[in-house]
PDB file of N, CA and C in Angstrom:
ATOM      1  N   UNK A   1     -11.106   9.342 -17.560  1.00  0.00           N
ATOM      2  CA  UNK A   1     -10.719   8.108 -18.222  1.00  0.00           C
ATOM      3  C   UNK A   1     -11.953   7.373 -18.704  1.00  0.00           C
ATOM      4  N   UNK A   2     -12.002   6.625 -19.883  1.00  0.00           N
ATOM      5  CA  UNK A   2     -12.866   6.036 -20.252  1.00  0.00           C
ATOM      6  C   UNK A   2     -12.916   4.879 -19.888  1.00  0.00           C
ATOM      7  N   UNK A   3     -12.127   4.196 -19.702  1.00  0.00           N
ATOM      8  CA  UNK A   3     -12.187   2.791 -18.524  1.00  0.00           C
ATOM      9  C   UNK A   3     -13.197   2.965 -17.722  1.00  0.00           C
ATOM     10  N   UNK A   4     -12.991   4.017 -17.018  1.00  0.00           N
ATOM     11  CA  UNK A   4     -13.745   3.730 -15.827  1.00  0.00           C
ATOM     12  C   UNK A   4     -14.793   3.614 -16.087  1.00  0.00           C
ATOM     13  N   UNK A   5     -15.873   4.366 -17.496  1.00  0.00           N
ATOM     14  CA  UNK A   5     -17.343   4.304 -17.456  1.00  0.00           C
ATOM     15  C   UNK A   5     -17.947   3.147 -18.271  1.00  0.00           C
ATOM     16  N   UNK A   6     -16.993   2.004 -18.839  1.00  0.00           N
ATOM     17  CA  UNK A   6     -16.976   1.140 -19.258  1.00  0.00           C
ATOM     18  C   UNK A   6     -17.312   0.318 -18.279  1.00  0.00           C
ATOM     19  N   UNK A   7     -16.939  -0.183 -17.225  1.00  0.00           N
ATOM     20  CA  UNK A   7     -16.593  -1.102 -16.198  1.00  0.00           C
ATOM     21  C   UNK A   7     -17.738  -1.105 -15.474  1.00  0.00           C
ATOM     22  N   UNK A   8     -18.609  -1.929 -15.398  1.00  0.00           N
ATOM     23  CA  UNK A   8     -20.255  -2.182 -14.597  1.00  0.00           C
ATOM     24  C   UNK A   8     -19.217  -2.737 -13.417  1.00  0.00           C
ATOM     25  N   UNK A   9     -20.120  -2.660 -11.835  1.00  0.00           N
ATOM     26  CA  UNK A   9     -20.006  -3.717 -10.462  1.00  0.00           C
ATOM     27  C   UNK A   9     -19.483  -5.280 -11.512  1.00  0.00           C
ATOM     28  N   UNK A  10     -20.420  -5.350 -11.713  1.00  0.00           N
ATOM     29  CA  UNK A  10     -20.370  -6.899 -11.878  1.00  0.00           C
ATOM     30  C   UNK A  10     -18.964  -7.204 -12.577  1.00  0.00           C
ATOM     31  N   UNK A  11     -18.901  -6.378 -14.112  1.00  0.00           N
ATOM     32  CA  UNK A  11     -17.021  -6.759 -14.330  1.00  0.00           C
ATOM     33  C   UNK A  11     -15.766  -6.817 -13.386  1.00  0.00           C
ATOM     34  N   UNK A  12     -16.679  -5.655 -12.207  1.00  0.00           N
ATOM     35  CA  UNK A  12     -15.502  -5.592 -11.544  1.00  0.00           C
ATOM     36  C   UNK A  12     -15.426  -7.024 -10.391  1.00  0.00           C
ATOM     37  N   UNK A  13     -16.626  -7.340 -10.342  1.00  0.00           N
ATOM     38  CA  UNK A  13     -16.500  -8.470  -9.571  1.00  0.00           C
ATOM     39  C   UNK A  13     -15.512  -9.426  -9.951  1.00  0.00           C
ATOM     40  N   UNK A  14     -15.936  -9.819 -11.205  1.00  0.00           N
ATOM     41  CA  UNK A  14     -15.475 -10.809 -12.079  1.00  0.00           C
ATOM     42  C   UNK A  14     -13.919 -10.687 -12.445  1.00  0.00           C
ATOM     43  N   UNK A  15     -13.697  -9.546 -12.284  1.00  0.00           N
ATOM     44  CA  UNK A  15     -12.368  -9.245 -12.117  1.00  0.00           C
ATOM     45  C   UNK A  15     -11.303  -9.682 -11.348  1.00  0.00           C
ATOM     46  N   UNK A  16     -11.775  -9.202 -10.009  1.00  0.00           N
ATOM     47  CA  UNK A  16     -11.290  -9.635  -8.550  1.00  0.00           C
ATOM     48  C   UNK A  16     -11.045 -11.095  -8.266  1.00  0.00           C
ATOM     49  N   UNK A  17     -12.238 -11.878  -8.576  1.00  0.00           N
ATOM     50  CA  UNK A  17     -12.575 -13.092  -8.545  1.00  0.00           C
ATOM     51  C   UNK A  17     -10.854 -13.574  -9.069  1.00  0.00           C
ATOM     52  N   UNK A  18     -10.654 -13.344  -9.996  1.00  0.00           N
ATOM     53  CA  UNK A  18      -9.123 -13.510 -10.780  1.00  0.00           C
ATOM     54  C   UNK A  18      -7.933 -13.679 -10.386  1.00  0.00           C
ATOM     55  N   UNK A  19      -7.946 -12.756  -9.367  1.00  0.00           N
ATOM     56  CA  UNK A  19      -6.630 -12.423  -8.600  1.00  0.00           C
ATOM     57  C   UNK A  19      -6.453 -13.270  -7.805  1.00  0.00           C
ATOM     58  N   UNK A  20      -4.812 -12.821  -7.162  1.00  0.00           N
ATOM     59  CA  UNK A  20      -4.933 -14.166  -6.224  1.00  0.00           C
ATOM     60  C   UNK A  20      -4.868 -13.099  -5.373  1.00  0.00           C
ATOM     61  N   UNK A  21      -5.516 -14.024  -3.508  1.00  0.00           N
ATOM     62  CA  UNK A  21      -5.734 -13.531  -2.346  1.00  0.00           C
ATOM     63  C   UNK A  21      -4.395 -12.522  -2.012  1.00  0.00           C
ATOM     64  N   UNK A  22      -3.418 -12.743  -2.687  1.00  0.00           N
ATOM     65  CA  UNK A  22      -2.540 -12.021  -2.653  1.00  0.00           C
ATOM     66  C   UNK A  22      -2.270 -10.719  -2.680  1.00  0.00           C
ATOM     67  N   UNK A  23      -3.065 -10.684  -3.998  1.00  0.00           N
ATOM     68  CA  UNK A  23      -2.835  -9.184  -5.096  1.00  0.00           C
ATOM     69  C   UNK A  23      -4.240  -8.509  -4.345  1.00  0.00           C
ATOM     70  N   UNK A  24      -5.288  -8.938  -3.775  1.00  0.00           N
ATOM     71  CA  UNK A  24      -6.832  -8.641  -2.943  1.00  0.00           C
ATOM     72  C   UNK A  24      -6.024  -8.050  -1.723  1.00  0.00           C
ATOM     73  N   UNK A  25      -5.580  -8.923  -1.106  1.00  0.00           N
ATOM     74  CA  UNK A  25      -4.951  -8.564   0.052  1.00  0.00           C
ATOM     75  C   UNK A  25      -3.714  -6.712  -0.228  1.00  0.00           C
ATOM     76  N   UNK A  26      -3.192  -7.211  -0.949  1.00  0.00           N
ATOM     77  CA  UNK A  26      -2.307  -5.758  -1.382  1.00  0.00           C
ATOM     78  C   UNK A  26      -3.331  -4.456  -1.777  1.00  0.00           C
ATOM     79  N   UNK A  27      -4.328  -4.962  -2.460  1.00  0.00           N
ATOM     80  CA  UNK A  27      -5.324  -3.699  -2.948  1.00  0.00           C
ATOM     81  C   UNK A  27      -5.918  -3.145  -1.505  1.00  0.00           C
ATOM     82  N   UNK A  28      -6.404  -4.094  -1.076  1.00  0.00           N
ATOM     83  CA  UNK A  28      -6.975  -3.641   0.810  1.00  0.00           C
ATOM     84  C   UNK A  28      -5.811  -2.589   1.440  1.00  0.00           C
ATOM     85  N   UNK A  29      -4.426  -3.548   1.406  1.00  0.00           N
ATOM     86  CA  UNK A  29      -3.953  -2.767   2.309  1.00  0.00           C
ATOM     87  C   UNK A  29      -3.279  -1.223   1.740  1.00  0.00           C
ATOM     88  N   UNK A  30      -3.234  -1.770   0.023  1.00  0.00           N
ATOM     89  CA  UNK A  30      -2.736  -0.227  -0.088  1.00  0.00           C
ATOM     90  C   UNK A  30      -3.683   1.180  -0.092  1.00  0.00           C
ATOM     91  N   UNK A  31      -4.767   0.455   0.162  1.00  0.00           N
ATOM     92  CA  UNK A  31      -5.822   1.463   0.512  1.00  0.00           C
ATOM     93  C   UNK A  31      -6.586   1.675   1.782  1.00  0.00           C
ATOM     94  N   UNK A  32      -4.966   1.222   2.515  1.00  0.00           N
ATOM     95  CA  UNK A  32      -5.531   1.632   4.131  1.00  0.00           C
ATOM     96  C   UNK A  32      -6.565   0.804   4.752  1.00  0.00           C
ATOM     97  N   UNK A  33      -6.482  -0.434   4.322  1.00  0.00           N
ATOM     98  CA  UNK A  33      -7.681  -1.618   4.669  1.00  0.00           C
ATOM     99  C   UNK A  33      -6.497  -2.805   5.363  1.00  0.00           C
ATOM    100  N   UNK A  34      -6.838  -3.457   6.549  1.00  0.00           N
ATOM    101  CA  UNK A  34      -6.208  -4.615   6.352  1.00  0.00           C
ATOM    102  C   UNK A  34      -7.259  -5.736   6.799  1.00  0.00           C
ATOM    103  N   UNK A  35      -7.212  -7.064   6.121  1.00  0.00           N
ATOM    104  CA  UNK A  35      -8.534  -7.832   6.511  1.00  0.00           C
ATOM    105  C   UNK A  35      -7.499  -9.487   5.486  1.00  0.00           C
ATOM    106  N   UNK A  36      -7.370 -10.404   7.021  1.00  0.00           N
ATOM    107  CA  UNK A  36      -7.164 -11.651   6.285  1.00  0.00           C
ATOM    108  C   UNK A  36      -8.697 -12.205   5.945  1.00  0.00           C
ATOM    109  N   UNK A  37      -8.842 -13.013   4.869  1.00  0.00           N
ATOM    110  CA  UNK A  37      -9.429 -13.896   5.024  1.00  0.00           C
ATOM    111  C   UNK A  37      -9.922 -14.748   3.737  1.00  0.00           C
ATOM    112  N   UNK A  38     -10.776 -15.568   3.619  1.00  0.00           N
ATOM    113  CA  UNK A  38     -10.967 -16.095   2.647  1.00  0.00           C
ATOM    114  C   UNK A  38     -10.880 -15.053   1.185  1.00  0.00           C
ATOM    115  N   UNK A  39     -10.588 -15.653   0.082  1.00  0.00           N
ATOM    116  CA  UNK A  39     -11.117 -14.747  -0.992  1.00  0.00           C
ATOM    117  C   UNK A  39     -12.623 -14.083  -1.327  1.00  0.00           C
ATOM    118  N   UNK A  40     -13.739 -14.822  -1.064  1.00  0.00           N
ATOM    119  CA  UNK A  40     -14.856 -13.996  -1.195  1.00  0.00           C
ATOM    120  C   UNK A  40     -14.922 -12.888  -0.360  1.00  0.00           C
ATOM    121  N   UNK A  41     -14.431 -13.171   0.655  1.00  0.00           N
ATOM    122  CA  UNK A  41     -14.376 -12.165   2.079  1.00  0.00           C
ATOM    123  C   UNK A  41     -13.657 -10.968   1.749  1.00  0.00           C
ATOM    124  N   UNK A  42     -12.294 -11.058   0.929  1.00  0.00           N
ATOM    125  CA  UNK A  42     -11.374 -10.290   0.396  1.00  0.00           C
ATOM    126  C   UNK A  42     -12.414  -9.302  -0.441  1.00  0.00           C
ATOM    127  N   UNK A  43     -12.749 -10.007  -0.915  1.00  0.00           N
ATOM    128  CA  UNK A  43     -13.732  -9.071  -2.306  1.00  0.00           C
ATOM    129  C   UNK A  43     -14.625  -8.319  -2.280  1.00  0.00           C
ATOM    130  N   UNK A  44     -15.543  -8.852  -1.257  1.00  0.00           N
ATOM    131  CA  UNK A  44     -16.632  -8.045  -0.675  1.00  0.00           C
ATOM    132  C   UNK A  44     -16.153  -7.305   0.346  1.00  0.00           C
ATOM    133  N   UNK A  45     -14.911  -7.211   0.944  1.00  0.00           N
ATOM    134  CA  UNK A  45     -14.563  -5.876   1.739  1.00  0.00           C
ATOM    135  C   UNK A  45     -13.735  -5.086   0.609  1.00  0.00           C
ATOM    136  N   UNK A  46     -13.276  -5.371  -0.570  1.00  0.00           N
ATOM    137  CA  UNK A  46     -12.801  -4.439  -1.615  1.00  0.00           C
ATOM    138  C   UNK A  46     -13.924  -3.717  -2.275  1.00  0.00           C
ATOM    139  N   UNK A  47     -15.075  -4.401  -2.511  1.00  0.00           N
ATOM    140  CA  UNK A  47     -16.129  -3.965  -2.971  1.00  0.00           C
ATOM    141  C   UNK A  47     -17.425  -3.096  -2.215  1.00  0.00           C
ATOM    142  N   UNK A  48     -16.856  -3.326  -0.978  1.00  0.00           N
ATOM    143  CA  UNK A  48     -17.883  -2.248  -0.090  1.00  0.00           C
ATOM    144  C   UNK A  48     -17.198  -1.230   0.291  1.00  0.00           C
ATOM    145  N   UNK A  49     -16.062  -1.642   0.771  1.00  0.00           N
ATOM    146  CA  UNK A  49     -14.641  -0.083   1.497  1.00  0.00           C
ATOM    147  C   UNK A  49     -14.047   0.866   0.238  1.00  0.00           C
ATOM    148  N   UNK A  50     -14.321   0.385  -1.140  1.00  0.00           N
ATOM    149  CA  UNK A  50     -13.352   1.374  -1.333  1.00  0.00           C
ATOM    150  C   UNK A  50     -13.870   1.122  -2.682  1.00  0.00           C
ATOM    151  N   UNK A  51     -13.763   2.943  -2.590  1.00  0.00           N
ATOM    152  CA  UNK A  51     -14.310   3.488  -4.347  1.00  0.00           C
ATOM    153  C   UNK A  51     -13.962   2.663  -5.465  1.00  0.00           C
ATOM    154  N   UNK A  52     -15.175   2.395  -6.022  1.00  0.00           N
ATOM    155  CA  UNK A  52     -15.383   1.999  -7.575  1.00  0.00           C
ATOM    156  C   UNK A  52     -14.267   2.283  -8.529  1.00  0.00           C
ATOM    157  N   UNK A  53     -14.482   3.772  -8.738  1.00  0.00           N
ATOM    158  CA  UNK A  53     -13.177   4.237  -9.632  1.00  0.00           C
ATOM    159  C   UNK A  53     -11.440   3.657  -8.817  1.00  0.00           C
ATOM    160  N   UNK A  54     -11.249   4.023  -7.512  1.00  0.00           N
ATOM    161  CA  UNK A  54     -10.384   3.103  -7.562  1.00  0.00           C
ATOM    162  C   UNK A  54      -9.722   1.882  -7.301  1.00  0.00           C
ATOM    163  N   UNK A  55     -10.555   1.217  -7.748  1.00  0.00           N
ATOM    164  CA  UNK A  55     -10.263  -0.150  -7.534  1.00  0.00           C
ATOM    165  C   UNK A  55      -9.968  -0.752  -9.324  1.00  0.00           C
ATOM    166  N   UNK A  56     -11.273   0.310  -9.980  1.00  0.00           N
ATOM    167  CA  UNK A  56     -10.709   0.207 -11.544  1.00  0.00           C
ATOM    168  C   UNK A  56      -8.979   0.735 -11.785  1.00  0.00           C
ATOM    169  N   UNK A  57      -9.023   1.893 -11.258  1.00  0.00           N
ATOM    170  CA  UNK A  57      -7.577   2.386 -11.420  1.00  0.00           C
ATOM    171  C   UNK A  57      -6.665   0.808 -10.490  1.00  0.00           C
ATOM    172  N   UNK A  58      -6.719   0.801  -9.035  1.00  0.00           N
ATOM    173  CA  UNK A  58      -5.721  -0.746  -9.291  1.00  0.00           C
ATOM    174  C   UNK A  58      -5.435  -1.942 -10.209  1.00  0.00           C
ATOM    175  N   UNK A  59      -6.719  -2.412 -10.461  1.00  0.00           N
ATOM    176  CA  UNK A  59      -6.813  -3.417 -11.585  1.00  0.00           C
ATOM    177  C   UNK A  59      -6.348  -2.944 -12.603  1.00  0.00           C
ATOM    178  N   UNK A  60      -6.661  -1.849 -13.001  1.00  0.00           N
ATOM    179  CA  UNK A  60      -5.588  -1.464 -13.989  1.00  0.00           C
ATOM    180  C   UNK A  60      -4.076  -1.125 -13.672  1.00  0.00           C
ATOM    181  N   UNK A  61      -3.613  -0.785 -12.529  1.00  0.00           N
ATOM    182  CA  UNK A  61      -1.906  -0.770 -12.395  1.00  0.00           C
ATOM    183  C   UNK A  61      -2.004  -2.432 -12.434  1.00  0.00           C
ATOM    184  N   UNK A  62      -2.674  -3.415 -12.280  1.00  0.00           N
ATOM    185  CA  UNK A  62      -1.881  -4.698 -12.011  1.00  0.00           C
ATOM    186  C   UNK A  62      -1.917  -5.202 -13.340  1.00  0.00           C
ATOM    187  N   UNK A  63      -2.605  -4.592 -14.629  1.00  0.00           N
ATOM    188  CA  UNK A  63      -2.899  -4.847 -15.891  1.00  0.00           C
ATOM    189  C   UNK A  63      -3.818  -6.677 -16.276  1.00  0.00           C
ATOM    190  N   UNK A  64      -5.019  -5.968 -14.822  1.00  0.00           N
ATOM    191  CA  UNK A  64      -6.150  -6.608 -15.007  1.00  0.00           C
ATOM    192  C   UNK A  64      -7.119  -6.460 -16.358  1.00  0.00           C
ATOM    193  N   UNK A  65      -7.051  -4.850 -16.356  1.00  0.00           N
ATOM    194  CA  UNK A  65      -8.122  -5.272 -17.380  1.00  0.00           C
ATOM    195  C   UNK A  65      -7.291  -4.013 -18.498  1.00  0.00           C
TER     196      UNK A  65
END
């Protein structure tokens, strides 16, 4: 997919940032993560636990980007 080699860290940050703790919280857990907590907290355990490519592929099922 060409998405994916489009998409720097940082878009994807900026991405996340977007969502609500909600839709963070669902990406964690549908990837076998569970973690309450603030939204930055949300993000930086989405952004350290779990592959780059798919986290582009979620943001894209939620028609983030």
């Amino acid at each position: 997919m060409s998405i994916m080699t489009d998409i720097d860290v940082t878009e994807i940050r900026i991405i996340l940032e977007d969502l609500t703790e909600e839709q963070l919280i669902n990406i964690l857990e549908k990837n076998g993560y569970t973690n309450k907590g603030k939204k930055n907290v949300l993000i930086r355990e989405i952004m350290t636990k779990i592959s780059h490519d798919i986290v582009i592929q979620e943001l894209d099922e939620l028609g983030a980007i």
